[in-house]
Protein backbone atom coordinates (compact mmCIF):
# COMPACT_ATOMS: atom_id res chain seq x y z
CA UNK A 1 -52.21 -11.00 -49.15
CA UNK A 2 -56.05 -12.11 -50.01
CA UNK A 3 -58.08 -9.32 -49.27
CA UNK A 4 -61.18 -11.42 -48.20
CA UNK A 5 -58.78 -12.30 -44.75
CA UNK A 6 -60.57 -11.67 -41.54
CA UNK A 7 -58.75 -8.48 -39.96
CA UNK A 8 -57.61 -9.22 -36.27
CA UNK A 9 -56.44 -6.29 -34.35
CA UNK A 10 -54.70 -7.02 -30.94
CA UNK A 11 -53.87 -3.92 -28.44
CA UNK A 12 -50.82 -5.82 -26.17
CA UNK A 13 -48.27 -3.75 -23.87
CA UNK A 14 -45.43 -5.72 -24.78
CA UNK A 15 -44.25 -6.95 -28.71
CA UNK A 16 -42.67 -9.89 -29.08
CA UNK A 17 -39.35 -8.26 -29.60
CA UNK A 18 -39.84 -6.03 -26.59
CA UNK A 19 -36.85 -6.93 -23.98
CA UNK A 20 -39.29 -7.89 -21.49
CA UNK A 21 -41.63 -9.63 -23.67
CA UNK A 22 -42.91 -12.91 -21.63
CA UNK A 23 -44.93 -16.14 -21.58
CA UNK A 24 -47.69 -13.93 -22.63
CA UNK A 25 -46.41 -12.21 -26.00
CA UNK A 26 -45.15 -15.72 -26.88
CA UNK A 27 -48.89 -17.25 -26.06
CA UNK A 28 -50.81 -14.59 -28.64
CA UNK A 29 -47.88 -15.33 -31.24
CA UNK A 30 -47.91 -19.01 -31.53
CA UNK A 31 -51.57 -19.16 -31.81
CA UNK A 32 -51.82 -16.54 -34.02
CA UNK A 33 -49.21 -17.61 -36.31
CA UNK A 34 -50.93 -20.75 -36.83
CA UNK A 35 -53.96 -18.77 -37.94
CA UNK A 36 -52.74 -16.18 -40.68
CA UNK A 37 -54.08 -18.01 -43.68
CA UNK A 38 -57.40 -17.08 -42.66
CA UNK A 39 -56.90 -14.19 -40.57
CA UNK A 40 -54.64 -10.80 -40.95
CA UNK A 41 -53.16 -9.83 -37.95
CA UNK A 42 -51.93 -6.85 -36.35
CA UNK A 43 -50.82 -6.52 -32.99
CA UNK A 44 -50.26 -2.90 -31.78
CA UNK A 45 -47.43 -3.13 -28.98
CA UNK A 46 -44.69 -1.57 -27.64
CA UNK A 47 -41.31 -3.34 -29.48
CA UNK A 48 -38.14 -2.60 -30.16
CA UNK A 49 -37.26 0.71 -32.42
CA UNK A 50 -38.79 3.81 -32.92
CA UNK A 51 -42.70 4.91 -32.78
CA UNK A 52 -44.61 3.45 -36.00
CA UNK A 53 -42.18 0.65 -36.98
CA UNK A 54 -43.80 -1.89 -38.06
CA UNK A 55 -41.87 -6.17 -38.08
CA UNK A 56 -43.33 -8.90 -39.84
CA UNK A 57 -42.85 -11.94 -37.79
CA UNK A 58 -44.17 -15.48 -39.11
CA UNK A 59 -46.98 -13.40 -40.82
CA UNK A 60 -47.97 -11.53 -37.87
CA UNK A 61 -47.30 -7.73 -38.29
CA UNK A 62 -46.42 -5.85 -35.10
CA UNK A 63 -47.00 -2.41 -34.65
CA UNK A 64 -44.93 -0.35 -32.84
CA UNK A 65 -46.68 2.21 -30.26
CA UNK A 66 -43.71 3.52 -28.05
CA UNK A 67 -43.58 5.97 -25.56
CA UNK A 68 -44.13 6.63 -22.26
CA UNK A 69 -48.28 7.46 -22.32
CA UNK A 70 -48.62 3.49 -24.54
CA UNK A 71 -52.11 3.04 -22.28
CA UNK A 72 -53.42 5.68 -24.19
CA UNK A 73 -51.51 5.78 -27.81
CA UNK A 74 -52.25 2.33 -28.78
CA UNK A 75 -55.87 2.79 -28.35
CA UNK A 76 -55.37 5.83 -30.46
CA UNK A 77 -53.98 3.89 -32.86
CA UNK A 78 -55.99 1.73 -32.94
CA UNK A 79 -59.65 3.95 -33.07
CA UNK A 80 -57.04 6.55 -35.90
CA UNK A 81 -56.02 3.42 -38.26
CA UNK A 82 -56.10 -0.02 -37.65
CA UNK A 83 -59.16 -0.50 -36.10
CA UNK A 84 -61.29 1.88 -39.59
CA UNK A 85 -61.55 -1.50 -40.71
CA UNK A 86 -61.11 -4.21 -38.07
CA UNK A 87 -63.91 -6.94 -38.07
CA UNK A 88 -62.52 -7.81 -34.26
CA UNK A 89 -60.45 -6.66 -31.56
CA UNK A 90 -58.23 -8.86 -29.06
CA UNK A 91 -57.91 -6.77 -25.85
CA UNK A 92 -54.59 -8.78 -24.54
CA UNK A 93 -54.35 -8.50 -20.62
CA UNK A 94 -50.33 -9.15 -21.40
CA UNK A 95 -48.94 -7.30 -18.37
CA UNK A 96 -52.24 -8.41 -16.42
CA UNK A 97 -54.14 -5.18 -16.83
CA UNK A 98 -56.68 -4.96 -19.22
CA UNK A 99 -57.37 -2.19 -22.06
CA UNK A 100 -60.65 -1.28 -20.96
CA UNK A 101 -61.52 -1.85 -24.57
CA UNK A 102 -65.40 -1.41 -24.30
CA UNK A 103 -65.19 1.77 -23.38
CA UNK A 104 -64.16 2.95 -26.42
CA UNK A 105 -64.36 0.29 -29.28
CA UNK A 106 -67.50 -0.97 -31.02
CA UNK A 107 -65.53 -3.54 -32.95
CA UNK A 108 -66.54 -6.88 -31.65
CA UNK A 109 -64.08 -8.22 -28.80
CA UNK A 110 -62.32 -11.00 -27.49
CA UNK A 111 -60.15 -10.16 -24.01
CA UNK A 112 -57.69 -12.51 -23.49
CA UNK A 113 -56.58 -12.92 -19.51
CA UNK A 114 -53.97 -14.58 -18.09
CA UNK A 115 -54.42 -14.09 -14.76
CA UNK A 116 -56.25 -11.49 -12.15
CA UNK A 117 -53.67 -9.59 -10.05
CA UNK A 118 -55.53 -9.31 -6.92
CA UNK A 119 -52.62 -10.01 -4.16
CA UNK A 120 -49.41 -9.37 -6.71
CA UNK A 121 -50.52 -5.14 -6.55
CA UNK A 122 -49.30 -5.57 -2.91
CA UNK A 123 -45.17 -6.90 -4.58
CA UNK A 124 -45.14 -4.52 -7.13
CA UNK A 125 -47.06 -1.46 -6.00
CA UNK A 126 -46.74 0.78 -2.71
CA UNK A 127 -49.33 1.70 -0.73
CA UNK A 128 -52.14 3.80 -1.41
CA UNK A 129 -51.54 2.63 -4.98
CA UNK A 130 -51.57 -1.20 -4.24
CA UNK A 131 -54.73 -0.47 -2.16
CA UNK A 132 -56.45 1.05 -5.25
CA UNK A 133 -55.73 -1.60 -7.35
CA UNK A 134 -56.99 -4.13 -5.26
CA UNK A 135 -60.19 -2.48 -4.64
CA UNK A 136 -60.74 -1.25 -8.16
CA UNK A 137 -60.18 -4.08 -9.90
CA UNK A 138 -63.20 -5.86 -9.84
CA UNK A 139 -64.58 -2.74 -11.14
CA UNK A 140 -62.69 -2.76 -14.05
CA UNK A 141 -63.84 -6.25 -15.36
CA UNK A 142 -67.35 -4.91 -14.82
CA UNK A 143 -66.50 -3.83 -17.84
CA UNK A 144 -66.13 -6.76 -19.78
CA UNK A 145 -69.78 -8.66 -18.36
CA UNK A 146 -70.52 -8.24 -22.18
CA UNK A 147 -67.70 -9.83 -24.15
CA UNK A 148 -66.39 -13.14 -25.01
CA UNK A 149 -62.85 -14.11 -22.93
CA UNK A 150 -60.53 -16.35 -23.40
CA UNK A 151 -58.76 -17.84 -20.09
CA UNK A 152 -55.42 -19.36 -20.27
CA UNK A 153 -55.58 -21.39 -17.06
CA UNK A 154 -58.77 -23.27 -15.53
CA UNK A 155 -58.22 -20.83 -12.12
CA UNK A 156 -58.37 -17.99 -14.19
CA UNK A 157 -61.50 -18.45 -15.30
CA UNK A 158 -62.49 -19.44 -11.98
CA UNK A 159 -61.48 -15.83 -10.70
CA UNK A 160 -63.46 -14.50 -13.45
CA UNK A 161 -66.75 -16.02 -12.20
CA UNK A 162 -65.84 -14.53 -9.22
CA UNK A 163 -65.93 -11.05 -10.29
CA UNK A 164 -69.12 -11.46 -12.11
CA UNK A 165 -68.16 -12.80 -15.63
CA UNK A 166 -71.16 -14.85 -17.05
CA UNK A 167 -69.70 -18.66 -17.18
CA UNK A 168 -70.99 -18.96 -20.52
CA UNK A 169 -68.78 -16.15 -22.25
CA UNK A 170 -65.25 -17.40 -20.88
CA UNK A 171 -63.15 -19.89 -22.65
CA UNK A 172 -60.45 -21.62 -21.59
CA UNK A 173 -57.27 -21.98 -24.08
CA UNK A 174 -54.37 -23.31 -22.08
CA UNK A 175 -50.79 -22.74 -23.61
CA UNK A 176 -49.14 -25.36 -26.16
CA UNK A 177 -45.51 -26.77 -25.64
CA UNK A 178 -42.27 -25.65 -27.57
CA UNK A 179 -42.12 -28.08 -30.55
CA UNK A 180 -38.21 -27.53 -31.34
CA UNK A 181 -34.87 -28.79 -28.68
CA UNK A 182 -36.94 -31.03 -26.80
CA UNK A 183 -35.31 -34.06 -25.87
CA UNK A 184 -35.55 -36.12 -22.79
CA UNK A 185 -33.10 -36.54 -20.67
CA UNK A 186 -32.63 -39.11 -18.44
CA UNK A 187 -31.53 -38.91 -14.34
CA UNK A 188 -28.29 -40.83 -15.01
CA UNK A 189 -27.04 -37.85 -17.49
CA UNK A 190 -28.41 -35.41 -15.08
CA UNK A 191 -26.23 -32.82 -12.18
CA UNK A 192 -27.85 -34.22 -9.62
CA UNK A 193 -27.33 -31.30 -7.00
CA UNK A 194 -28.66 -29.67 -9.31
CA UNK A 195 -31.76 -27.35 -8.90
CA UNK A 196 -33.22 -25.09 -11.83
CA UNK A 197 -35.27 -21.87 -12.22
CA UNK A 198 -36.57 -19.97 -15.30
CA UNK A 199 -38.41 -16.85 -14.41
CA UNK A 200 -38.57 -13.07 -14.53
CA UNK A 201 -37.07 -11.33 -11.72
CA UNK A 202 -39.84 -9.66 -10.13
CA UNK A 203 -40.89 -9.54 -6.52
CA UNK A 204 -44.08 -11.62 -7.14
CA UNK A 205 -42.34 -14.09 -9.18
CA UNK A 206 -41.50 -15.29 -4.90
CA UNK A 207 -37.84 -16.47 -5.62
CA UNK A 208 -37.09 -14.55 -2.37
CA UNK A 209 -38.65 -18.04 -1.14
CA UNK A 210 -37.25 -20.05 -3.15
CA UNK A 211 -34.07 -18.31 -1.31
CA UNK A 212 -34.90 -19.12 2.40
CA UNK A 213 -36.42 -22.65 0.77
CA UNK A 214 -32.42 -23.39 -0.62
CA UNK A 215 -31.29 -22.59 2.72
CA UNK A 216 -32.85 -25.37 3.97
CA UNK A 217 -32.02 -27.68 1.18
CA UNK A 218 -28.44 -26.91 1.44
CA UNK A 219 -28.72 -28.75 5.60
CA UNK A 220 -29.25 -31.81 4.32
CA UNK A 221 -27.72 -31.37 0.53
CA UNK A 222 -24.87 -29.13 0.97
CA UNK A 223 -23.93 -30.20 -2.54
CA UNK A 224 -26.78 -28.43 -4.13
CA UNK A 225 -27.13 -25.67 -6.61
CA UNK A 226 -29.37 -23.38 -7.29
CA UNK A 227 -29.43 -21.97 -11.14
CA UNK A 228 -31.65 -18.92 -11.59
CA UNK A 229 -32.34 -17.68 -15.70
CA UNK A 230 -33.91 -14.50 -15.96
CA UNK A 231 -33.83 -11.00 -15.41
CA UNK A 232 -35.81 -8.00 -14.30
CA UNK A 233 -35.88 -5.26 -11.98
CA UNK A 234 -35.86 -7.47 -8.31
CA UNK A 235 -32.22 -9.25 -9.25
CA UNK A 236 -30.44 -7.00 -6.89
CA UNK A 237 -33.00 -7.52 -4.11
CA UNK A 238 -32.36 -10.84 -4.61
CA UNK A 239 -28.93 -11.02 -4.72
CA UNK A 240 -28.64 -9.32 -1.35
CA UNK A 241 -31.17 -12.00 0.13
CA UNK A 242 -29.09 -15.01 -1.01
CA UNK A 243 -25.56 -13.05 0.73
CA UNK A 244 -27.45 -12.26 3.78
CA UNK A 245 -29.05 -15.59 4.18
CA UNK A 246 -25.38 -17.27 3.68
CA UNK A 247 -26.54 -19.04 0.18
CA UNK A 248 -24.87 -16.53 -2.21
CA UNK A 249 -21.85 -19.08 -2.87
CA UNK A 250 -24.67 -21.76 -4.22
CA UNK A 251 -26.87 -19.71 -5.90
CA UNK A 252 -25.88 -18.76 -9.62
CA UNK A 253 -27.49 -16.03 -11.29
CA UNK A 254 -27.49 -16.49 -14.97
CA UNK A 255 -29.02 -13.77 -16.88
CA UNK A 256 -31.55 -13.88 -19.52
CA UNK A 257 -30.82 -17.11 -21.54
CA UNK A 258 -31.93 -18.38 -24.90
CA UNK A 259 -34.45 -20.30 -25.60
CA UNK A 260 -32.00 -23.24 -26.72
CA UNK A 261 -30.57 -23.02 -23.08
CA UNK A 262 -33.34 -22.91 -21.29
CA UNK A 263 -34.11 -26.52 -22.31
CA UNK A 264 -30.32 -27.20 -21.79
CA UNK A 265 -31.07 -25.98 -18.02
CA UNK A 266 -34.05 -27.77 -17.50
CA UNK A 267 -32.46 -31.21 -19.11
CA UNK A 268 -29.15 -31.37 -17.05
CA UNK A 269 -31.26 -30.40 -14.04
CA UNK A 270 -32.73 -32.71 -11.93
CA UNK A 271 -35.78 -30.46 -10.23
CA UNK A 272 -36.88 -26.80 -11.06
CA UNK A 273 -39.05 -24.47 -9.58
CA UNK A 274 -41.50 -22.08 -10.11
CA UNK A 275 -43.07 -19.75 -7.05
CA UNK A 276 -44.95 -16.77 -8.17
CA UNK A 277 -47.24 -15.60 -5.82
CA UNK A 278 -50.22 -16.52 -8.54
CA UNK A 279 -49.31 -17.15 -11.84
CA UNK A 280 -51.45 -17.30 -15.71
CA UNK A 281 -50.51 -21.10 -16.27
CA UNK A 282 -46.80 -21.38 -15.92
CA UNK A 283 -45.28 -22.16 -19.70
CA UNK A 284 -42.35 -23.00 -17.85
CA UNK A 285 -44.11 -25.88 -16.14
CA UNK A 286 -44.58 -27.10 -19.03
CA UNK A 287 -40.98 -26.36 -21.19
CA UNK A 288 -39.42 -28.04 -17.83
CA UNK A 289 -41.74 -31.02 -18.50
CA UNK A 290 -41.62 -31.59 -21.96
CA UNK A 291 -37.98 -32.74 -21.42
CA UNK A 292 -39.05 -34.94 -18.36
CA UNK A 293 -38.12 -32.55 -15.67
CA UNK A 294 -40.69 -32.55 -12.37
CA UNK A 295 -41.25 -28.84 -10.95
CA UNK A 296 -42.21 -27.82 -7.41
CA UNK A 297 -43.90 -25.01 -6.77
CA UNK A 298 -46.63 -23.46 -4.58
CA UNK A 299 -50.49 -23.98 -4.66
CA UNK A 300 -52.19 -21.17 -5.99
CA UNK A 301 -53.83 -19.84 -8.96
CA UNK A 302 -52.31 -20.80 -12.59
CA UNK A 303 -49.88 -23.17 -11.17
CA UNK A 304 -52.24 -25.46 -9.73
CA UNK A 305 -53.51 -25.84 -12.98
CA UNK A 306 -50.22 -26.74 -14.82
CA UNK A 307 -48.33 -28.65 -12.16
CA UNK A 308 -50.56 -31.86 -11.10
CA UNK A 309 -49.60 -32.25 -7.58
CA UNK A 310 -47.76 -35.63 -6.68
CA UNK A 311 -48.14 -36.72 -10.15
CA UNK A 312 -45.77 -34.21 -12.59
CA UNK A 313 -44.36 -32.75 -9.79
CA UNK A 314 -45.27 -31.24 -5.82
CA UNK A 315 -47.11 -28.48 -4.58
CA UNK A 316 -46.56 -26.46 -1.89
CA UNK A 317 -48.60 -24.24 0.68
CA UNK A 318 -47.88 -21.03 -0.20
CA UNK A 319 -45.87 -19.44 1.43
CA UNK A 320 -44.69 -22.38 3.57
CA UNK A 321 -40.64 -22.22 2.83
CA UNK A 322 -40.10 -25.85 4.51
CA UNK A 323 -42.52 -27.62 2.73
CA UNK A 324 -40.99 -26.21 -0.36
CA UNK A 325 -37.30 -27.16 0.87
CA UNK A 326 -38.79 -30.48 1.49
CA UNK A 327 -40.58 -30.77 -1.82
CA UNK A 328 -36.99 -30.12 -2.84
CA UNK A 329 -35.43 -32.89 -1.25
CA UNK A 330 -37.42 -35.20 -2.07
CA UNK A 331 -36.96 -35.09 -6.12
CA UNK A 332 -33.03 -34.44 -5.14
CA UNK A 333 -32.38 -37.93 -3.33
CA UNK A 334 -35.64 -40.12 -4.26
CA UNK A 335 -35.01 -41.59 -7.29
CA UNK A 336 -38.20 -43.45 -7.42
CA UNK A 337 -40.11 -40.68 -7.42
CA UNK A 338 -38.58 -38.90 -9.22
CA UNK A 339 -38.75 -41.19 -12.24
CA UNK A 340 -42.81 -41.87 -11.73
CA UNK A 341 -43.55 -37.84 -11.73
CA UNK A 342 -40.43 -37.40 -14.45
CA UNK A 343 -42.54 -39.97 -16.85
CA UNK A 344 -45.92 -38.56 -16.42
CA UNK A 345 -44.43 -35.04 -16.86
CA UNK A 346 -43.55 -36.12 -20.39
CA UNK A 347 -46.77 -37.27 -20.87
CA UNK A 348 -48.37 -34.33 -19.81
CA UNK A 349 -46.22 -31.92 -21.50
CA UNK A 350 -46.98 -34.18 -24.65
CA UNK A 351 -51.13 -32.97 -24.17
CA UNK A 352 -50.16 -29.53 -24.69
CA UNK A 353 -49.64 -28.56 -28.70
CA UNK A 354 -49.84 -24.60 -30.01
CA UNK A 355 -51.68 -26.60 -32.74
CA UNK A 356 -54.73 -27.35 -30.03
CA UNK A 357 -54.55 -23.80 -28.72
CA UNK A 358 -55.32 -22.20 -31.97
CA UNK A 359 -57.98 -24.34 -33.04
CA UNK A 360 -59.70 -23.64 -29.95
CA UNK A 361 -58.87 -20.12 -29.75
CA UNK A 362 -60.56 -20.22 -33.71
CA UNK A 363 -63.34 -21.14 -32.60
CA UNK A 364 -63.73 -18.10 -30.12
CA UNK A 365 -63.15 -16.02 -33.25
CA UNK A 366 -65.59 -17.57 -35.52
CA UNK A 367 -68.23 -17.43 -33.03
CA UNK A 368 -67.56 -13.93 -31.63
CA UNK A 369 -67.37 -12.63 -35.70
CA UNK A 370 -70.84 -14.50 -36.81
């Protein structure tokens, strides 16, 4: 490798061959694949294998940092090795809590943040701990007043603002599109009961709404199906709501799938949906796009951004269930509509390219290094 390669050092909770690695692993490795000829990378992250493994993947190398204390070994690592001769840091808010990286690194910085969690500490988190969170963490990104950001979603960086982030130092680098098994397909090849969703099972990813929303679906289609891909710690939870709300023989839970068959799932289907409570951007939005498929989902923070309402799909008030079970009706029987939001969907999803992202993200780089 030429040693004249800026070194880029990125502290992230999750590797990209962690089990629960998510849109945001897969964000930081596409654009920083596309950047290794000028840049060496190292992300320090909790993978797969044992403490100190280290994976090359398309150039990138990942570090692993197990264990269960990770919040305070990977910045170890980082201050013991890596970062003796890093020329910049990326503190990566992958699990949507940030490093705290000025509080112990004088290597210039770049934070990237998906989304603040504000509300979601209430889902995850019991009380007094959600309560702490929610109060403390504006005063955590009082902490980063000082460094350059990168936003992945337009209401992101809105939030940001809100918490006292200077306007000028936050950039917003919205996600690229998958660039391999994307086809179109059109509503005559499609299950047209069908309804589709791609998501990690977690209590703020609101599929306990998308629940009492099928309920209602299945009144006036009784024909319909719900598909949920993904897995995670709420699947039981949610399993119990769909036999308790009478749904359980439509609703079919599929597991973590491949990437090939998540486009599969979002071609033969003819709607999907995404409800998280607030969300970074929704990469899903767009994978269920970029093969023509509309999404409906609620109005709040990330989604907003990625599903344009009444044009690539519908938006919902959150947390209003019938408006979403309508939303859902309406790409399940109207044709018409569904073929104006399914064509500017593809166009949409075609506006998105990794390619874009990691120019743009470059440029954060270049001007946070000179």
């Amino acid at each position: 490798m030429p040693q004249n390669l800026t070194k880029v050092v990125v502290l992230g909770r999750r590797g990209l061959s962690h089990p629960r690695a998510g849109g945001a692993e897969h964000y930081v490795h596409e654009i920083f694949k596309r950047l290794t000829e000028d840049y060496d990378v190292t992300i320090l992250s909790e993978n797969r294998g044992t403490n100190g493994q280290t994976e090359d993947i398309d150039g990138i190398k990942y570090v692993n940092v197990g264990g269960p204390f990770h919040r305070f070994t990977i910045p170890l690592r980082f201050l013991a090795r890596e970062g003796r001769d890093a020329d910049i840091l990326i503190d990566h808010q992958d699990v949507a809590i940030p490093w705290c990286s000025p509080l112990f690194a004088r290597t210039p910085k770049i934070s990237i943040i998906h989304q603040i969690v504000k509300e979601i500490f209430y889902y995850e988190l019991s009380r007094p701990w959600s309560d702490l969170a929610f109060f403390g963490e504006p005063a955590v990104y009082k902490l980063y007043t000082g460094i350059r950001i990168v936003a992945s979603a337009p209401s992101t960086a809105a939030d940001l603002v809100k918490l006292g982030i200077p306007e000028e130092r936050i950039s917003v680098v919205t996600p690229g599109r998958a660039d391999t098994n994307v086809t179109f397909s059109p509503l005559s090849e499609r299950n047209q009961s069908s309804v589709i969703s791609v998501s990690r099972l977690m209590h703020y990813k609101g599929l306990q709404h998308v629940l009492g929303a099928f309920r209602q679906v299945l009144r006036s289609r009784p024909n319909a199906i719900l598909k949920i891909a993904g897995s995670g710690p709420y699947e039981q939870s949610l399993r119990n709501i769909a036999w308790h709300l009478g749904v359980s023989k439509s609703v079919h839970f599929l597991g973590r799938v491949s990437d090939n068959s998540k486009f599969d799932l979002f071609r033969e289907s003819r709607v999907a949906v995404a409800t998280s409570v607030r969300d970074g951007y929704g990469i899903s939005v767009i994978d269920a796009n970029s093969v023509g498929t509309p999404v409906v989902g609620w109005d709040v923070p990330g989604l907003r951004d990625s599903i344009l309402d009444k044009k690539t799909g519908l938006l919902a008030p959150f947390h209003d269930e019938t408006v979403l079970a309508d939303r859902i009706v309406t790409l399940l029987t109207d044709d018409s509509s569904w073929t104006n939001l399914s064509d500017n969907a593809l166009n949409w999803a075609s506006q998105h390219s990794w390619e874009r992202s990691a120019r743009e993200f470059q440029r954060t780089l270049d001007t946070t290094i000179s």
